[in-house]
N, C-alpha and C. Protein backbone atom coordinates (compact mmCIF):
# COMPACT_ATOMS: atom_id res chain seq x y z
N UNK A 1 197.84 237.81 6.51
CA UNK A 1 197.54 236.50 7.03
C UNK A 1 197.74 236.50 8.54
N UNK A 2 196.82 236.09 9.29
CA UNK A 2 196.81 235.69 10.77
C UNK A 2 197.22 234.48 11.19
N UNK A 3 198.46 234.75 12.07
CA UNK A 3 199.09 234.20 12.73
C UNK A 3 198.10 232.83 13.94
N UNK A 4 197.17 233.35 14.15
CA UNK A 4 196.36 232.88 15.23
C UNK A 4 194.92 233.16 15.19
N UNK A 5 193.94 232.17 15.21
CA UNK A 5 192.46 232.55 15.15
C UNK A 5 192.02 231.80 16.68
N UNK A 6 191.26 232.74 17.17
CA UNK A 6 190.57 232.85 18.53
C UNK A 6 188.76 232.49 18.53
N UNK A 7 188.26 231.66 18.74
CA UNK A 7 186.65 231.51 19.15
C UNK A 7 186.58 232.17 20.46
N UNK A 8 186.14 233.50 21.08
CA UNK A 8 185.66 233.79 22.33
C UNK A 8 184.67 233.53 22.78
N UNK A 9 183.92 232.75 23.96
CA UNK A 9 182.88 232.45 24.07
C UNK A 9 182.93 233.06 25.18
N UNK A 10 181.90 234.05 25.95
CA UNK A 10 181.28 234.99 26.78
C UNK A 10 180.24 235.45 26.74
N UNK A 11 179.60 235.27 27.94
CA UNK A 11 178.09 235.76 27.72
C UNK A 11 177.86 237.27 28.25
N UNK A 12 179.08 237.80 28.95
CA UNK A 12 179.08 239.54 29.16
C UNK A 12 179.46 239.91 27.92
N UNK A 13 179.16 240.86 27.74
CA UNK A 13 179.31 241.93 26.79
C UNK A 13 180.89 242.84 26.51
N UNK A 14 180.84 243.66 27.75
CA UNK A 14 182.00 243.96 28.15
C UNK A 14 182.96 243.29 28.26
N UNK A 15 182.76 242.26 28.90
CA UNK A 15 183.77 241.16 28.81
C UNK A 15 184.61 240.75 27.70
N UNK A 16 183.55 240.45 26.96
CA UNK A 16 183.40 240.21 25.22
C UNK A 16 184.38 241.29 24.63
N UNK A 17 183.67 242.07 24.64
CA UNK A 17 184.43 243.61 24.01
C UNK A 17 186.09 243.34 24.65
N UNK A 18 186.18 243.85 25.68
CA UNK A 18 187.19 244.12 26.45
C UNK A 18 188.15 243.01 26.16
N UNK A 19 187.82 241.66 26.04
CA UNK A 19 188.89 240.60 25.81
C UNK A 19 189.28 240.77 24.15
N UNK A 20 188.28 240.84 23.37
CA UNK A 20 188.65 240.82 21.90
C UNK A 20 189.81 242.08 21.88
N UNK A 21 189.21 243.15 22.39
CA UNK A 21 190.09 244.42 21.80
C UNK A 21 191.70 243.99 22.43
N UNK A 22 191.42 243.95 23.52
CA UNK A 22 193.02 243.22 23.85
C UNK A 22 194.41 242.03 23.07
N UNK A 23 193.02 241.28 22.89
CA UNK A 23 193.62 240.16 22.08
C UNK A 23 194.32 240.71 20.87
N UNK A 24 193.18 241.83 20.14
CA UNK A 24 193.70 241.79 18.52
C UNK A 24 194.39 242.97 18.83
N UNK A 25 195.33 243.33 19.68
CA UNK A 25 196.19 244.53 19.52
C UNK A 25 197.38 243.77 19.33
N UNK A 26 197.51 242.77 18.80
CA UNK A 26 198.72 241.78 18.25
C UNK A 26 197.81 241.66 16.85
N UNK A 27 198.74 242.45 15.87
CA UNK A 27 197.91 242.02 14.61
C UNK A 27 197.99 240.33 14.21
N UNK A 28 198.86 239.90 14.45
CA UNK A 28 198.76 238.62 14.24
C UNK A 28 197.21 237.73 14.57
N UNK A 29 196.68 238.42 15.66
CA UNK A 29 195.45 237.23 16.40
C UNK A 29 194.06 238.36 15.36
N UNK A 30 193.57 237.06 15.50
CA UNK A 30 192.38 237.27 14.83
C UNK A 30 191.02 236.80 16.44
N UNK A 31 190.21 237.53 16.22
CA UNK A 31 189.37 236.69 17.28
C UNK A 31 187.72 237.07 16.86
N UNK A 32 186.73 235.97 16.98
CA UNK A 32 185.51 235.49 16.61
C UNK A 32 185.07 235.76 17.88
N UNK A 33 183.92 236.31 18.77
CA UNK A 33 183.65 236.51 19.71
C UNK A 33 181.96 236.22 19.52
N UNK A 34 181.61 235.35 20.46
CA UNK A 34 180.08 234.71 20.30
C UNK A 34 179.63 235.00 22.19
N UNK A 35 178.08 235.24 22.46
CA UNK A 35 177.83 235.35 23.42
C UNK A 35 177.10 234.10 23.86
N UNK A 36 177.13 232.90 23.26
CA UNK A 36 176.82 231.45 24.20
C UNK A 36 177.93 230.09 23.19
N UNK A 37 177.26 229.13 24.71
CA UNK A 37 177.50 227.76 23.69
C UNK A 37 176.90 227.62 22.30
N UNK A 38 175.56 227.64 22.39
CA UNK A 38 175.36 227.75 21.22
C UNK A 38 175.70 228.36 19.66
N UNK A 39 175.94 229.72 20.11
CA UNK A 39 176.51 230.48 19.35
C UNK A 39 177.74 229.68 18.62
N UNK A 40 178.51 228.73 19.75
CA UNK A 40 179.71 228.71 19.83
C UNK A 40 179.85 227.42 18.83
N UNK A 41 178.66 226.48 18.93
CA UNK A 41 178.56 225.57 18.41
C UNK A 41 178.56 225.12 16.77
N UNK A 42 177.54 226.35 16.54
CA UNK A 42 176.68 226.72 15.08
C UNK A 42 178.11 227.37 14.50
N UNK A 43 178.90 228.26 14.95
CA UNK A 43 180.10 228.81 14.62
C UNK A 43 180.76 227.47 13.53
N UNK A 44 181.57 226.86 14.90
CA UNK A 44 181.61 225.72 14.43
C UNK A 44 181.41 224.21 13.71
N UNK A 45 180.57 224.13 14.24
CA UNK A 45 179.72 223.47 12.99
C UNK A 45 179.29 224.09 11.47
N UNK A 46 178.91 225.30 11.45
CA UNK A 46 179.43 226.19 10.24
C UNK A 46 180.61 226.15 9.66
N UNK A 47 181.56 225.60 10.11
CA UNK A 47 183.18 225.63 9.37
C UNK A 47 184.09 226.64 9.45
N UNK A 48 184.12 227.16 10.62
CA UNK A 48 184.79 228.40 11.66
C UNK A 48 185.84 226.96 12.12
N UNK A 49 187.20 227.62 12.10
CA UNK A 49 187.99 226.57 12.17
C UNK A 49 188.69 227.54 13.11
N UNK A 50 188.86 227.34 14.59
CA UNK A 50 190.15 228.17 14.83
C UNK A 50 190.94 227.59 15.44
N UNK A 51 192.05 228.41 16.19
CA UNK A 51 193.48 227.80 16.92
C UNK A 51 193.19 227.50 17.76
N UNK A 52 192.42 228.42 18.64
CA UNK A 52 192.11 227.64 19.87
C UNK A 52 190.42 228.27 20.50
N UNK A 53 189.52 227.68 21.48
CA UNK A 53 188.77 228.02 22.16
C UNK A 53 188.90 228.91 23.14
N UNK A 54 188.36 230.10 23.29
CA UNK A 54 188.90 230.69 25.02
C UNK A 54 187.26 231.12 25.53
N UNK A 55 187.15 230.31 26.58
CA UNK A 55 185.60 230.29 27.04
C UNK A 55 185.47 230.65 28.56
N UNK A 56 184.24 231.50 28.62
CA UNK A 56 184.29 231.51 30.08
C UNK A 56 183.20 230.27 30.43
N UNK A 57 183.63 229.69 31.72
CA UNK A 57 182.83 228.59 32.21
C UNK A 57 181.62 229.02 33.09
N UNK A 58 181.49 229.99 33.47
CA UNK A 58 179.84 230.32 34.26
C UNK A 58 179.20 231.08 33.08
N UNK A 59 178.40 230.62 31.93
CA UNK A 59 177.32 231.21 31.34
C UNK A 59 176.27 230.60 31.74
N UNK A 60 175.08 231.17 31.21
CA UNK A 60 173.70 231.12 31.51
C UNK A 60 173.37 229.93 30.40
N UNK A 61 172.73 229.19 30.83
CA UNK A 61 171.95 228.24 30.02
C UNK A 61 173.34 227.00 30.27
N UNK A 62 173.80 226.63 28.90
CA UNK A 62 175.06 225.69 28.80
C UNK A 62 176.14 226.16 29.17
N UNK A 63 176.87 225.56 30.56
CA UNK A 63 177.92 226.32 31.24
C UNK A 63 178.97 226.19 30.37
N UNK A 64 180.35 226.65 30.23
CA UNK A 64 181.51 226.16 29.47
C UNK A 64 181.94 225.19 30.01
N UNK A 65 182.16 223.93 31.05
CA UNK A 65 182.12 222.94 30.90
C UNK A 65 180.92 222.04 30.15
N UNK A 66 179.94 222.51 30.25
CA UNK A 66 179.30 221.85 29.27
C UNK A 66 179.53 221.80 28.34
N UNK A 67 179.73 222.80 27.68
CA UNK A 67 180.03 223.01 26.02
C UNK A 67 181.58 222.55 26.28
N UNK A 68 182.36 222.30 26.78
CA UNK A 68 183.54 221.81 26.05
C UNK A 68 183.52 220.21 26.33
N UNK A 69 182.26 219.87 27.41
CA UNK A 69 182.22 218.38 26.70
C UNK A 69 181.95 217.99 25.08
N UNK A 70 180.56 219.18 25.16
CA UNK A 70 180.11 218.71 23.55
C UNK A 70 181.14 219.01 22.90
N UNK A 71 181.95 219.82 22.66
CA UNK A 71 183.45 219.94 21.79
C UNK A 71 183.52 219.12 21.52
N UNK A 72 184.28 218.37 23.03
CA UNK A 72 185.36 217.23 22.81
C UNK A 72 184.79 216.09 21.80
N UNK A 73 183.51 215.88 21.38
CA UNK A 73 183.18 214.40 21.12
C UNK A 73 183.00 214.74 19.69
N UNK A 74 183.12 215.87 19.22
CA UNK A 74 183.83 216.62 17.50
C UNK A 74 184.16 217.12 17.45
N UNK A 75 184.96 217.69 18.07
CA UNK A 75 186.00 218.84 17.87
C UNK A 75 187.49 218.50 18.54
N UNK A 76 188.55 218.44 17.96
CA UNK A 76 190.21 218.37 18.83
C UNK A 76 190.30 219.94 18.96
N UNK A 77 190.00 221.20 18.77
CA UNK A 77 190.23 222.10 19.07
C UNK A 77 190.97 222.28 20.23
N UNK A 78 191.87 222.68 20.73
CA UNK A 78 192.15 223.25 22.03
C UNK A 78 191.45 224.21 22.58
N UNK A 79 190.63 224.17 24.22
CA UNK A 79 190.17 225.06 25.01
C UNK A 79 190.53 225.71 26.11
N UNK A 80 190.43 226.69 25.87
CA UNK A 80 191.53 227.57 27.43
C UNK A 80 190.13 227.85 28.56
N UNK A 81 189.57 227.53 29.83
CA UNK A 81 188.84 227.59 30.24
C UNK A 81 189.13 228.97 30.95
N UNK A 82 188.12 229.75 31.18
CA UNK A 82 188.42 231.04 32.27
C UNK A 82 187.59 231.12 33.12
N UNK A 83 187.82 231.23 34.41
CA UNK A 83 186.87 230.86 35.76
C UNK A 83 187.23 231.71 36.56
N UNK A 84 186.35 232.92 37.79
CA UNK A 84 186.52 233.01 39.04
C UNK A 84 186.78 232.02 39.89
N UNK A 85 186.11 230.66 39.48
CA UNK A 85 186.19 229.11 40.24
C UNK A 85 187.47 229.20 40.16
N UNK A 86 188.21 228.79 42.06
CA UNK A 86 189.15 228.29 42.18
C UNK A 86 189.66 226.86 42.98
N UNK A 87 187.89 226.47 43.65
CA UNK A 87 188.20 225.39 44.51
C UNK A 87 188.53 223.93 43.83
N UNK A 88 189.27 223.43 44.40
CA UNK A 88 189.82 222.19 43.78
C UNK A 88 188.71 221.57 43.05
N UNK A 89 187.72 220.96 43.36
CA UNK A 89 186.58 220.21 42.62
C UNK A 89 186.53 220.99 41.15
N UNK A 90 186.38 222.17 41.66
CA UNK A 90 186.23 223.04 40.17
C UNK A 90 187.26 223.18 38.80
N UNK A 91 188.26 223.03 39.70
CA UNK A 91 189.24 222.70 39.05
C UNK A 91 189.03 220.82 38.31
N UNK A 92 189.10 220.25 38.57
CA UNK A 92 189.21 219.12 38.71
C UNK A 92 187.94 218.65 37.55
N UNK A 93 186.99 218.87 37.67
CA UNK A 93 185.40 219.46 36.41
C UNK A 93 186.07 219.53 35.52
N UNK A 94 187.10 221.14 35.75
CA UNK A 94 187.69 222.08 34.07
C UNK A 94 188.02 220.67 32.99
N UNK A 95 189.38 219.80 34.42
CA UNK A 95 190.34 219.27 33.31
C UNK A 95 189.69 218.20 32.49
N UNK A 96 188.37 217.56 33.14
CA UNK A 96 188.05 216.32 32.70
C UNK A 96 187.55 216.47 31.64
């Protein structure tokens, strides 16, 4: 039994790869790794239930602030945002 279930949302590859393998070297975490919002959506809406969201916010098409608006308005999930963005405004986007 897993301690922790992970939705990764990333639209690199490597990225993708590279964060999952990290994550699950704690057998406890489990992690779901999708390459868009969409992906991320249908997951969910499919009945993929996890602990928390960890998304990067510059993808192509629906940014991860986008998609964690649409979250918020069905989903309480918790989302961990991940950004090169560090300027205040950007910040300030993440939390709202």
């Amino acid at each position: 039994m897993t301690a922790l279930h992970i939705l990764h949302v990333e639209d690199d590859k490597d990225i993708r790869d590279v964060t999952a393998f990290a994550l699950t070297l704690d057998p406890q975490v489990t992690v779901t790794s999708v390459a868009s919002g969409e992906a991320a959506l249908a997951a969910l809406d499919g009945g993929l239930r996890p602990d928390v969201v960890l998304m990067d916010v510059m993808m192509p098409g629906e940014s991860g602030v986008e998609l964690t608006r649409a979250l918020r308005a069905t989903h309480k999930t918790p989302i961990l945002l991940l950004t090169a963005k560090g300027e205040t405004p950007d910040r300030i986007e993440g939390l709202e």
